[in-house]
PDB file of N, CA and C in Angstrom:
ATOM      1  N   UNK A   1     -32.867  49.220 -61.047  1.00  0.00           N
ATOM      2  CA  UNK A   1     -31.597  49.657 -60.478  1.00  0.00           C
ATOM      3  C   UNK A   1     -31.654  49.553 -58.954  1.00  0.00           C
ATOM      4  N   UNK A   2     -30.456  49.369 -58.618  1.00  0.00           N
ATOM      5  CA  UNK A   2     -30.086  48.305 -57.052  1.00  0.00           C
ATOM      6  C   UNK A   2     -29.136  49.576 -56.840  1.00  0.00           C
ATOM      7  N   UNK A   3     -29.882  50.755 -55.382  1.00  0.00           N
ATOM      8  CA  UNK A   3     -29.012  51.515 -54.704  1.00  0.00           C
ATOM      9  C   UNK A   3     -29.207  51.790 -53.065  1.00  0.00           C
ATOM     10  N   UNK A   4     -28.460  50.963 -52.728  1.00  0.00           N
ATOM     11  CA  UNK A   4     -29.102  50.831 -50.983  1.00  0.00           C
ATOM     12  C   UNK A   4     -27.649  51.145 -50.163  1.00  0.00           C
ATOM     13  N   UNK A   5     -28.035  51.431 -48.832  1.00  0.00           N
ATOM     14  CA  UNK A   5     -26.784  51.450 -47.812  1.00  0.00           C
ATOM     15  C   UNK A   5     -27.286  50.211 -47.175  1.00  0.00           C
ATOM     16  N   UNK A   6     -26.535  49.153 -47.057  1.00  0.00           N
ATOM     17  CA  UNK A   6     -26.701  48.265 -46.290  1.00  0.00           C
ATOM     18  C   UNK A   6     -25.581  48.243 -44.872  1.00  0.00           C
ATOM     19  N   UNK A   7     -25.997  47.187 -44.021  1.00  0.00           N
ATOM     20  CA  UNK A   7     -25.007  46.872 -43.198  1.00  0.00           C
ATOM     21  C   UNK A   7     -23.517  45.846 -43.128  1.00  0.00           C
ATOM     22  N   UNK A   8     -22.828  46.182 -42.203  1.00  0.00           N
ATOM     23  CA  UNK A   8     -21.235  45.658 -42.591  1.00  0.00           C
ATOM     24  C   UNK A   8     -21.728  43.885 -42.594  1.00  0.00           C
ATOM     25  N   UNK A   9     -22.879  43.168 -42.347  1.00  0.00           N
ATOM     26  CA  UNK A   9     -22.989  41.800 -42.299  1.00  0.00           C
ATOM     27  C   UNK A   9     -23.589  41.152 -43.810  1.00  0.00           C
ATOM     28  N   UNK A  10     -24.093  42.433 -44.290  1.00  0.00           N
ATOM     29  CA  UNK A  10     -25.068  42.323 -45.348  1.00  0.00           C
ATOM     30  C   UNK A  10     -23.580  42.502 -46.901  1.00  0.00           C
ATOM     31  N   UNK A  11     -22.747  43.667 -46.669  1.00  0.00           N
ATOM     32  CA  UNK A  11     -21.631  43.928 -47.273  1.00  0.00           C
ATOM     33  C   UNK A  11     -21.028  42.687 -47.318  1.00  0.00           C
ATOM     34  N   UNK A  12     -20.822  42.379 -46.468  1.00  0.00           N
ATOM     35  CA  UNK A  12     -19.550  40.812 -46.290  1.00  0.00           C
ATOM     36  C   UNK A  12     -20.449  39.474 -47.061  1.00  0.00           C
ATOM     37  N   UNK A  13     -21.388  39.327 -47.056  1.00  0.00           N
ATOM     38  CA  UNK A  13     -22.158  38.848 -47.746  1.00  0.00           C
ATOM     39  C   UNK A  13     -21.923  38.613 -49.100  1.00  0.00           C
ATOM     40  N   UNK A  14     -22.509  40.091 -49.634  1.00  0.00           N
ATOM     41  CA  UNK A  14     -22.132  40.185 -51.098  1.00  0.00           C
ATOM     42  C   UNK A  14     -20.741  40.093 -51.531  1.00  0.00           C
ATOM     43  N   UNK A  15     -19.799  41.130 -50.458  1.00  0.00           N
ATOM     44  CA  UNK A  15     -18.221  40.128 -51.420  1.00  0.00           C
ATOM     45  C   UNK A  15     -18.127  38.491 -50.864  1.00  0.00           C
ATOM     46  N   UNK A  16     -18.432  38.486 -50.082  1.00  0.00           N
ATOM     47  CA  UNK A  16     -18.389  36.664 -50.463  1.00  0.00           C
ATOM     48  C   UNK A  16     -18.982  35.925 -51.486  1.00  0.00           C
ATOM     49  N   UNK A  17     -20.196  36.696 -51.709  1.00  0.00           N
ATOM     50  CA  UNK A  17     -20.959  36.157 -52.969  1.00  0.00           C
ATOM     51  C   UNK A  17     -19.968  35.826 -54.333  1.00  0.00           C
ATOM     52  N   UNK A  18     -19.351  37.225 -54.592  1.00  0.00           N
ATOM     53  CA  UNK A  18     -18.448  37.826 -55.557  1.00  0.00           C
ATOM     54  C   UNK A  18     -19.201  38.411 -56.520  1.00  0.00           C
ATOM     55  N   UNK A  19     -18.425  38.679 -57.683  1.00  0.00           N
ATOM     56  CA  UNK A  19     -19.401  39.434 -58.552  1.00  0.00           C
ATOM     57  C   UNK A  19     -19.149  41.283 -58.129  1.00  0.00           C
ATOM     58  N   UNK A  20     -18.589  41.137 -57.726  1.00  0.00           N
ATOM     59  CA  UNK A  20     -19.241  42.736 -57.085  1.00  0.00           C
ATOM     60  C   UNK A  20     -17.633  43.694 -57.321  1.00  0.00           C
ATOM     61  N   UNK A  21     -17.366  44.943 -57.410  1.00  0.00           N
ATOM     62  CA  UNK A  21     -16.201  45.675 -57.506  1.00  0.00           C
ATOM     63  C   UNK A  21     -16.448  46.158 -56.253  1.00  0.00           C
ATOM     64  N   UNK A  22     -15.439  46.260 -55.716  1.00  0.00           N
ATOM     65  CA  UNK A  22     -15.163  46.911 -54.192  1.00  0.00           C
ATOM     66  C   UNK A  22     -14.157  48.229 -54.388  1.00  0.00           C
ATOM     67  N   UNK A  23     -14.926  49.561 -53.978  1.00  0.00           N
ATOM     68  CA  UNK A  23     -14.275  50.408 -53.876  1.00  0.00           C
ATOM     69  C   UNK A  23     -14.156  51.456 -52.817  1.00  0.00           C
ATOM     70  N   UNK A  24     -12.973  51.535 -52.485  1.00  0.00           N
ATOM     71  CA  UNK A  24     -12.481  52.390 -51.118  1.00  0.00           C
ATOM     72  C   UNK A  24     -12.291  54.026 -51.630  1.00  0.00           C
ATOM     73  N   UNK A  25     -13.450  54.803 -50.917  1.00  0.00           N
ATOM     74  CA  UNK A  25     -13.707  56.439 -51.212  1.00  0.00           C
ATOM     75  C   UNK A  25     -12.838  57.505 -50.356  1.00  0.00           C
ATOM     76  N   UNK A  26     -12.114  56.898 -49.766  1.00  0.00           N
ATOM     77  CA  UNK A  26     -11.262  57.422 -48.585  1.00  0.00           C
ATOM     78  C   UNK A  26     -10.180  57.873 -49.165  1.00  0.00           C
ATOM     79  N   UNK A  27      -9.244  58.860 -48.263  1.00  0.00           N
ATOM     80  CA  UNK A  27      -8.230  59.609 -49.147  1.00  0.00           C
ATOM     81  C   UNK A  27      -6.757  58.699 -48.810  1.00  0.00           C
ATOM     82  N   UNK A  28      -6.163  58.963 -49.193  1.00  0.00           N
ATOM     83  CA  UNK A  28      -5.084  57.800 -49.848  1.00  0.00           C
ATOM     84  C   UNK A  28      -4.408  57.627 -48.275  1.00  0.00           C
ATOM     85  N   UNK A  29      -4.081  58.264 -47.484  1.00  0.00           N
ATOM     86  CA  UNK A  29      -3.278  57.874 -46.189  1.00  0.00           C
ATOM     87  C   UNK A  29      -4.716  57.510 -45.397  1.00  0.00           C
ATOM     88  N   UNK A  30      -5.865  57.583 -45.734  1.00  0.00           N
ATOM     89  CA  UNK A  30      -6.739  56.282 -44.957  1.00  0.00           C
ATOM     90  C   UNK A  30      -6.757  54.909 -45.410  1.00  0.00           C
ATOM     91  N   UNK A  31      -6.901  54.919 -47.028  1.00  0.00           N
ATOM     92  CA  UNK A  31      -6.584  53.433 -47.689  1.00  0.00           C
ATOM     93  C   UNK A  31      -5.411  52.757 -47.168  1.00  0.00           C
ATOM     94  N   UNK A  32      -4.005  53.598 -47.109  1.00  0.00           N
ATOM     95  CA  UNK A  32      -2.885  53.032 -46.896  1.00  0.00           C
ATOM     96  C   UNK A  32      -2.681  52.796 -45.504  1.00  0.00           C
ATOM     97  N   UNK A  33      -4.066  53.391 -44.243  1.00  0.00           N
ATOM     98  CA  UNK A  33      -3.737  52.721 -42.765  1.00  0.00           C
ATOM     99  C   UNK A  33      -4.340  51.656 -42.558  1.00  0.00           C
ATOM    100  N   UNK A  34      -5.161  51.155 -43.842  1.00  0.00           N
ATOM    101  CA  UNK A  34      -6.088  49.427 -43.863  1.00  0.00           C
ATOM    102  C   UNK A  34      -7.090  49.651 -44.595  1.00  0.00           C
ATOM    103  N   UNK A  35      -7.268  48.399 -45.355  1.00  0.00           N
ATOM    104  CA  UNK A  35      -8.625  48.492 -46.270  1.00  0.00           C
ATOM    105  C   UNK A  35      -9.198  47.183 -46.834  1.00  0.00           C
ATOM    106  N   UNK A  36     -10.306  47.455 -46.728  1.00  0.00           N
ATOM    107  CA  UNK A  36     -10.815  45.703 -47.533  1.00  0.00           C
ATOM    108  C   UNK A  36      -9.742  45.201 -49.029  1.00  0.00           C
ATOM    109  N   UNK A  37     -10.277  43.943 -48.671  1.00  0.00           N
ATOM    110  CA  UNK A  37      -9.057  42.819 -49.452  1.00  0.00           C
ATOM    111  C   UNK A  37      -9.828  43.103 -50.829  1.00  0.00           C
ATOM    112  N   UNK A  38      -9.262  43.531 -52.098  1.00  0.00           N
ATOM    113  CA  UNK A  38      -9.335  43.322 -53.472  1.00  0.00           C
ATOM    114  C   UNK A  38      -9.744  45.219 -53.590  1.00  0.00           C
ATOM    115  N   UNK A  39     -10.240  45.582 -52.863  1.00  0.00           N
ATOM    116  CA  UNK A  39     -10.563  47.424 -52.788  1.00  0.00           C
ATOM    117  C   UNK A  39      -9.667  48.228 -53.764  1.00  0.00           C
ATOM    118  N   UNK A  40     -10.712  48.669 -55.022  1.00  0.00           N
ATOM    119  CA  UNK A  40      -9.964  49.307 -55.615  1.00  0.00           C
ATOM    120  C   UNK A  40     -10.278  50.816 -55.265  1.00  0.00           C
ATOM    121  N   UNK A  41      -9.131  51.929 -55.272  1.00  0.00           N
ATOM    122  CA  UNK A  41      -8.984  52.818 -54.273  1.00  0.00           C
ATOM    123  C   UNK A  41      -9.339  54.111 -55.486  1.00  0.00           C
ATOM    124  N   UNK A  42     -10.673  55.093 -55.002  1.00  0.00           N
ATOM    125  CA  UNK A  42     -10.896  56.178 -55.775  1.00  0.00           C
ATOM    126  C   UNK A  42     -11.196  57.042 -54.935  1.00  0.00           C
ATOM    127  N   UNK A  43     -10.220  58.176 -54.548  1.00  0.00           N
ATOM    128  CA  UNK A  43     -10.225  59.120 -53.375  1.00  0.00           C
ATOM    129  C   UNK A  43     -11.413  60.208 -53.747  1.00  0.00           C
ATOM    130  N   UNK A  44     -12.530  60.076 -53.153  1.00  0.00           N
ATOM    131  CA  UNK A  44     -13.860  61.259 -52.949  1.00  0.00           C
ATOM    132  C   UNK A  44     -13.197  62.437 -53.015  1.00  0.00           C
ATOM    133  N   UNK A  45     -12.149  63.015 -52.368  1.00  0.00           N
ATOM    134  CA  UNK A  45     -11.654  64.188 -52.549  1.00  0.00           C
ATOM    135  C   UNK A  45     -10.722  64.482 -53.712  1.00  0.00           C
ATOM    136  N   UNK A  46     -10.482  63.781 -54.033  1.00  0.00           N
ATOM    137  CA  UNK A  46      -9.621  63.747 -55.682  1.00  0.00           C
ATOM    138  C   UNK A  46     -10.246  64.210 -56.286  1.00  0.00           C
ATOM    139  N   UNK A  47      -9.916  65.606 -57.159  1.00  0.00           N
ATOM    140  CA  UNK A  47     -10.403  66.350 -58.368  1.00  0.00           C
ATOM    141  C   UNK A  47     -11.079  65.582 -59.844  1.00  0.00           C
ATOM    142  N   UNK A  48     -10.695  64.451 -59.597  1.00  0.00           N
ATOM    143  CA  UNK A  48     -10.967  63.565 -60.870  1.00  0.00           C
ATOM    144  C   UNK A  48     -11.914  62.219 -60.417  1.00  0.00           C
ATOM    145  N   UNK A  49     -12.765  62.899 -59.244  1.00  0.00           N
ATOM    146  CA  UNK A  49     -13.376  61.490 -58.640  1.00  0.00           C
ATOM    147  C   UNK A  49     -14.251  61.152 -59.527  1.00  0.00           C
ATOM    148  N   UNK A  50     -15.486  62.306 -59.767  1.00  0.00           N
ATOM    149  CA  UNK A  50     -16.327  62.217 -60.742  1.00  0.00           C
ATOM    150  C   UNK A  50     -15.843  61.328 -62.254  1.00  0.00           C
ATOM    151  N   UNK A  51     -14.794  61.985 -62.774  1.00  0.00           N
ATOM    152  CA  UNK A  51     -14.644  61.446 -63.927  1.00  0.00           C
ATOM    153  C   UNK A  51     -13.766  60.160 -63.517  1.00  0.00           C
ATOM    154  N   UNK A  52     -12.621  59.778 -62.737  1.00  0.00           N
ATOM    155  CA  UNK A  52     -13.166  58.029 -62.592  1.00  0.00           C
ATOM    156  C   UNK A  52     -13.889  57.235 -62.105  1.00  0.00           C
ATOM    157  N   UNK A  53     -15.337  57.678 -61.575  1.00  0.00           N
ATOM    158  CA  UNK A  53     -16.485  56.741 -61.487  1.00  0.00           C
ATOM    159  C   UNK A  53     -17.097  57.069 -62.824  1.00  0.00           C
ATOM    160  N   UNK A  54     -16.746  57.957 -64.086  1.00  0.00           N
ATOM    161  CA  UNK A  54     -17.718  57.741 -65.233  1.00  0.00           C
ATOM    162  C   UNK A  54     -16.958  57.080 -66.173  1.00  0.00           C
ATOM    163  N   UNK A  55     -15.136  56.301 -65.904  1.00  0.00           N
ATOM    164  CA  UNK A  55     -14.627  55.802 -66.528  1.00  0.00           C
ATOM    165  C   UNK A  55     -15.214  53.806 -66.105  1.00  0.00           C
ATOM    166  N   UNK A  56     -15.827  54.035 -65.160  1.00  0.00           N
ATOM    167  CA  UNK A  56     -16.234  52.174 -64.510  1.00  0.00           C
ATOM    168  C   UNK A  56     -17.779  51.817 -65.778  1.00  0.00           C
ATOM    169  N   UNK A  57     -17.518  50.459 -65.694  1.00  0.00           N
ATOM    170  CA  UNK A  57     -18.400  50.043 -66.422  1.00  0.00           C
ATOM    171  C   UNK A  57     -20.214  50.115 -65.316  1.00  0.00           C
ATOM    172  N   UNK A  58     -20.897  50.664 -66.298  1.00  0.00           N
ATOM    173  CA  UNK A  58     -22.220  50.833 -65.129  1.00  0.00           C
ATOM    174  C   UNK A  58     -22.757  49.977 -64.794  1.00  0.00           C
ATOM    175  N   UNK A  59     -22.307  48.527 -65.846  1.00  0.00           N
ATOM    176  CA  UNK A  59     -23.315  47.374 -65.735  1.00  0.00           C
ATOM    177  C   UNK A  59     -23.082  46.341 -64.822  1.00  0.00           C
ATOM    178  N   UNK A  60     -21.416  46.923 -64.363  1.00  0.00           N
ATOM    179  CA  UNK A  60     -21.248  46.101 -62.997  1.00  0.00           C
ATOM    180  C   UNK A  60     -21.962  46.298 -61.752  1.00  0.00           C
ATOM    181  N   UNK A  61     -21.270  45.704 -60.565  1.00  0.00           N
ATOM    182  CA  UNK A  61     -22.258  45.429 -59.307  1.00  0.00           C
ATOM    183  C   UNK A  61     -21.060  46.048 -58.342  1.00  0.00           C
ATOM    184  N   UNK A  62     -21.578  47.335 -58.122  1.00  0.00           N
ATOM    185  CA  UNK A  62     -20.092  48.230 -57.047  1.00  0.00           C
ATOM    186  C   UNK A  62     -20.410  47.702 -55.511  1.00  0.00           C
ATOM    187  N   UNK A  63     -19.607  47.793 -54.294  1.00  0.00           N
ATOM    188  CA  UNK A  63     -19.920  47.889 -53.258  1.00  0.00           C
ATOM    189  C   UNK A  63     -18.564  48.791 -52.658  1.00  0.00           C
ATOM    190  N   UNK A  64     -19.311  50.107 -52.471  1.00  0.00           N
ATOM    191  CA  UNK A  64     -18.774  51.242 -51.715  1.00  0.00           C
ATOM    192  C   UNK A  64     -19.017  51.612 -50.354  1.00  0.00           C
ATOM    193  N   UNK A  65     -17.245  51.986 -49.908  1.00  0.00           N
ATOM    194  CA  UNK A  65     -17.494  52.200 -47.859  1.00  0.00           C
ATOM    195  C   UNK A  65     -16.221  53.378 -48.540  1.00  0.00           C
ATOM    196  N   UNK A  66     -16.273  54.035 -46.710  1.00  0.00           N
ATOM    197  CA  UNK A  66     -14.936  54.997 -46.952  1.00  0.00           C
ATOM    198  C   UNK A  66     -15.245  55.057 -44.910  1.00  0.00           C
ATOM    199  N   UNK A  67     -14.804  55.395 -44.475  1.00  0.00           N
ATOM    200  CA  UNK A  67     -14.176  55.556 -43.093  1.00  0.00           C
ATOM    201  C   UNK A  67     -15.834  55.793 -42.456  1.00  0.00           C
ATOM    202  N   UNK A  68     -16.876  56.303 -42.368  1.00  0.00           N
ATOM    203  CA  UNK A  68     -17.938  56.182 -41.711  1.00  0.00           C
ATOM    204  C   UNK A  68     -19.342  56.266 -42.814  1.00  0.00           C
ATOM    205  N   UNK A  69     -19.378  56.355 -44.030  1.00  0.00           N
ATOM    206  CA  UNK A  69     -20.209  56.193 -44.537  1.00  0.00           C
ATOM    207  C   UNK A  69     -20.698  56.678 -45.039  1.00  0.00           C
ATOM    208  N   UNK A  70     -20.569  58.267 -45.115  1.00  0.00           N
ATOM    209  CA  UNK A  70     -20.588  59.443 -45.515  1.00  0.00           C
ATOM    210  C   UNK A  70     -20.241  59.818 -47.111  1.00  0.00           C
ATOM    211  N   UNK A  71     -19.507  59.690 -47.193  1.00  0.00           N
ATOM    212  CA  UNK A  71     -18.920  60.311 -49.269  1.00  0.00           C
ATOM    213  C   UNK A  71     -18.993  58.708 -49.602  1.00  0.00           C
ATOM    214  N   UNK A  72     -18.723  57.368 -48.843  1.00  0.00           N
ATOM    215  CA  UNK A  72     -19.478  56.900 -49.875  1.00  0.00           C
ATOM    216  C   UNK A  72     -20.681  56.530 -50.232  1.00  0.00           C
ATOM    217  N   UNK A  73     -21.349  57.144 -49.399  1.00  0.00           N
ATOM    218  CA  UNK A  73     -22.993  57.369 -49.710  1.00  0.00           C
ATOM    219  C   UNK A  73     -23.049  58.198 -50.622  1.00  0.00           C
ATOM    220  N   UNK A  74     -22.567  59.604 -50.872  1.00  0.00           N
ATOM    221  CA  UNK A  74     -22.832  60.684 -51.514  1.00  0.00           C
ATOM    222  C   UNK A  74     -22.033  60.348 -52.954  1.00  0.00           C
ATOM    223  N   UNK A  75     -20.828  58.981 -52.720  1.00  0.00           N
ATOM    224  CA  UNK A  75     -20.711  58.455 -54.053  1.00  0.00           C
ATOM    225  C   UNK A  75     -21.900  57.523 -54.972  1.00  0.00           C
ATOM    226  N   UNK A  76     -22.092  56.937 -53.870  1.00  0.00           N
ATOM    227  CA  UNK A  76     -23.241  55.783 -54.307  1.00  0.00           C
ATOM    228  C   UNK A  76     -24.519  57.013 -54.763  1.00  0.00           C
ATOM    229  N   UNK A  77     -24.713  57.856 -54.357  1.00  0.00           N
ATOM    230  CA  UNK A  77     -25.522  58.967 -54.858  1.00  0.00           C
ATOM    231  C   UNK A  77     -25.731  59.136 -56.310  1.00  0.00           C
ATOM    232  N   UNK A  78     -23.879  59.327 -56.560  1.00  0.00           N
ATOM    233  CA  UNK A  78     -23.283  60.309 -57.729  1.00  0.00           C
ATOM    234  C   UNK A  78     -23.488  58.749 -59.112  1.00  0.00           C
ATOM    235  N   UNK A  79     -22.959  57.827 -58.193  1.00  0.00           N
ATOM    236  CA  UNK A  79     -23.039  56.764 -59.743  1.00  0.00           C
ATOM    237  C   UNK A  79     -24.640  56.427 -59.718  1.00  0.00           C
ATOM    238  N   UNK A  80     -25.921  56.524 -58.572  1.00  0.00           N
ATOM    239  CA  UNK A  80     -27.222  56.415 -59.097  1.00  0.00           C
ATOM    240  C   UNK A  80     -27.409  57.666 -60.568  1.00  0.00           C
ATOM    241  N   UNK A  81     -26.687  58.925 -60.166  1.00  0.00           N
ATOM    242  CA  UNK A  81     -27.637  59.792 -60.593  1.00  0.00           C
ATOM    243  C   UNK A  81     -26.937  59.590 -62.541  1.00  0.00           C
ATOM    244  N   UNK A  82     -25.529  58.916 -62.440  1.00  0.00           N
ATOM    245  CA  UNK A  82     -24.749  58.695 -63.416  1.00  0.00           C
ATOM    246  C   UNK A  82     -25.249  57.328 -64.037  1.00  0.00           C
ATOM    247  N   UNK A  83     -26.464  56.925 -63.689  1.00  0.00           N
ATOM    248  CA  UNK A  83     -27.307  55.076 -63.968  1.00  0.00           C
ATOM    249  C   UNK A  83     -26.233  54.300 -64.172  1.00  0.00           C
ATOM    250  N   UNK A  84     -25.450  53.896 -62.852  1.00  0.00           N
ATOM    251  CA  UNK A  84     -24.840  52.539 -62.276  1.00  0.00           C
ATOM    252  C   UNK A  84     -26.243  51.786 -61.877  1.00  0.00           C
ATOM    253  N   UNK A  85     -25.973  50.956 -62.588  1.00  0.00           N
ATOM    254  CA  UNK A  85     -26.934  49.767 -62.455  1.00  0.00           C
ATOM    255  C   UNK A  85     -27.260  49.224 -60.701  1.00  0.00           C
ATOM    256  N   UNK A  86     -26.000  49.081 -60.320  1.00  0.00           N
ATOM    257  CA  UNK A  86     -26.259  48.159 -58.882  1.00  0.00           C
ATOM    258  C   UNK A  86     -25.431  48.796 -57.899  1.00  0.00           C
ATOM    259  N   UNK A  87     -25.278  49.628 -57.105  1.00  0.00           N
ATOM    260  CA  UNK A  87     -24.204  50.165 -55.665  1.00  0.00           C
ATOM    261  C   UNK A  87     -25.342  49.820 -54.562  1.00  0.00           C
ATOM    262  N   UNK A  88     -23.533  49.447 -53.462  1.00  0.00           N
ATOM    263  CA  UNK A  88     -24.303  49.251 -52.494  1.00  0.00           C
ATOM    264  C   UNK A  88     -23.249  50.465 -51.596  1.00  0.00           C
ATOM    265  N   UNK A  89     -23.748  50.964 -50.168  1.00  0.00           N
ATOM    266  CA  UNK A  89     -23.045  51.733 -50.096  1.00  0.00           C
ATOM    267  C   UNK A  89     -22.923  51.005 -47.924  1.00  0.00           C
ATOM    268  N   UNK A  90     -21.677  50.675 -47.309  1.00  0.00           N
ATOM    269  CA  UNK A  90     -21.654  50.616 -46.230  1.00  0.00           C
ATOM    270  C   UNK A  90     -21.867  51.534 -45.595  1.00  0.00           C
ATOM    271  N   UNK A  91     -22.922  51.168 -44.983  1.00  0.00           N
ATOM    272  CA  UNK A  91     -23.317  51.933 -43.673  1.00  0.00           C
ATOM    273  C   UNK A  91     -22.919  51.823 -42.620  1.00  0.00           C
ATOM    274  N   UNK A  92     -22.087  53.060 -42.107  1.00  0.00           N
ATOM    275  CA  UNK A  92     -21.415  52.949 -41.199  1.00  0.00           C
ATOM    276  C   UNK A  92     -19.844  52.522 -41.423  1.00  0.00           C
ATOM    277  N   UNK A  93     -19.537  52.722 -42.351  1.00  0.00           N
ATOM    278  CA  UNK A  93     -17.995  52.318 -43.167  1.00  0.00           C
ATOM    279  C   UNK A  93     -17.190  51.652 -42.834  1.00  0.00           C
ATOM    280  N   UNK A  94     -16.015  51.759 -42.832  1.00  0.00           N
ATOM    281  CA  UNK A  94     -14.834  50.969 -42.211  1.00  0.00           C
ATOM    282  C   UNK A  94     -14.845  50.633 -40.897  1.00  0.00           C
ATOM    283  N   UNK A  95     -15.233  51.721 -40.100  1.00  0.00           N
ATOM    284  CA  UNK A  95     -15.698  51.851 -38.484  1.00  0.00           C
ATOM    285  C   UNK A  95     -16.626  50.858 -37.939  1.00  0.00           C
ATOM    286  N   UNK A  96     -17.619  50.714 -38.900  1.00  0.00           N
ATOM    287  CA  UNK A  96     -18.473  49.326 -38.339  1.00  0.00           C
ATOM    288  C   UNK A  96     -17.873  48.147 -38.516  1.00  0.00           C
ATOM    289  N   UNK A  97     -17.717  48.069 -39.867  1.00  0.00           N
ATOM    290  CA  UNK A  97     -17.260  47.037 -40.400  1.00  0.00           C
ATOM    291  C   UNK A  97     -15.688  46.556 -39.691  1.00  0.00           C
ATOM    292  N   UNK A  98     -15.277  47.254 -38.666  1.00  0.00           N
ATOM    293  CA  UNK A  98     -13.743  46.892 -37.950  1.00  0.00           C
ATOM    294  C   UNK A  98     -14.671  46.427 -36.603  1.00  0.00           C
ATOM    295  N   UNK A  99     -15.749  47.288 -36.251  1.00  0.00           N
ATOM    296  CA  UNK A  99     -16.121  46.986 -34.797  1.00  0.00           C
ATOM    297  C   UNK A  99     -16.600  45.590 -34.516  1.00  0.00           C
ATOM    298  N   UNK A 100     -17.197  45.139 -35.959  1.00  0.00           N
ATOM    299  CA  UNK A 100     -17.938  43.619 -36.108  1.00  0.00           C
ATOM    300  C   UNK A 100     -16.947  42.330 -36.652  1.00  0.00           C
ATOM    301  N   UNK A 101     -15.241  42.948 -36.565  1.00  0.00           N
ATOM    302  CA  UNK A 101     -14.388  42.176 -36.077  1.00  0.00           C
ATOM    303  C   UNK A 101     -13.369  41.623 -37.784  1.00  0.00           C
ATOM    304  N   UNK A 102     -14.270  42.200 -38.823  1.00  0.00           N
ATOM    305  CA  UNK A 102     -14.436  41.711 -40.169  1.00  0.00           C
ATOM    306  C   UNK A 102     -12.765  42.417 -40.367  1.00  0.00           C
ATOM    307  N   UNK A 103     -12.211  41.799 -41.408  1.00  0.00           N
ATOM    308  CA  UNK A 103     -10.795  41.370 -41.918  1.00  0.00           C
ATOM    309  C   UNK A 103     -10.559  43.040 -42.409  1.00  0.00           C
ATOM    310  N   UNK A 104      -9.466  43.359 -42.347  1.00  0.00           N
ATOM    311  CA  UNK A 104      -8.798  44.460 -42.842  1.00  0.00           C
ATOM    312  C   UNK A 104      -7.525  44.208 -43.124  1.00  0.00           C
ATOM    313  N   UNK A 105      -7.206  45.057 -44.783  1.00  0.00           N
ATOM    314  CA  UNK A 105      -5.429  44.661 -45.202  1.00  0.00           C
ATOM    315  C   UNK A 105      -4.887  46.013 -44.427  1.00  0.00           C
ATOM    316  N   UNK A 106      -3.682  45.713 -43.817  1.00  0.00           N
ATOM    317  CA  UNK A 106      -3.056  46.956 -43.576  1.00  0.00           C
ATOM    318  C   UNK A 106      -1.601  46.818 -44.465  1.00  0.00           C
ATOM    319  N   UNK A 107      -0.895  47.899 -45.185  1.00  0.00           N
ATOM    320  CA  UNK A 107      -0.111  47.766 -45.885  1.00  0.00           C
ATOM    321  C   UNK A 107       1.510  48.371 -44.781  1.00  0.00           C
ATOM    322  N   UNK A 108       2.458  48.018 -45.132  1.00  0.00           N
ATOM    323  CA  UNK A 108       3.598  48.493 -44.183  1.00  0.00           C
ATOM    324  C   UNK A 108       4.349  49.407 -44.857  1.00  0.00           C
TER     325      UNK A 108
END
């Protein structure tokens, strides 16, 4: 089992690779001020976070960020301790990953 925080060069990587589910841990008016392209959105503070990361298949390949790196580390935590096969977790979250110039959707 594959559970690391990598960096925003190492992240961009793997979704280029593909293969991988991209999910945004941030609460819904952070998703909706910009978010990586294909990011499917599961708010850390949502009462039901736990139980929709135990509705994802484990045998996929996640790559989790949320605004600095924080809950989705402590997500990437929650699906190790739940045996998700593969998370990766951005280090340094959205914040790096904007400072190193990398693509963001913003919705209107």
């Amino acid at each position: 089992m594959k559970h690391q925080h990598i960096s925003s060069e190492e992240f961009k990587k793997k979704i280029e690779e593909g293969g991988h589910i991209l999910i945004d841990t941030r609460t819904h008016e952070e998703f909706h001020s910009g978010h990586l392209k294909d990011a499917k959105h599961i708010d850390f503070h949502s009462p039901t976070f736990q139980m929709e990361l135990m509705e994802l298949d484990k045998e996929q390949k996640y790559l989790v960020y949320c605004r600095s790196g924080n809950r989705s580390g402590q997500a990437m935590n929650m699906m190790k301790f739940m045996n998700f096969k593969e998370v990766y977790n951005l280090n340094g979250g959205i914040i790096d990953w904007s400072e190193n110039g990398f693509e963001i959707i913003k919705l209107n």
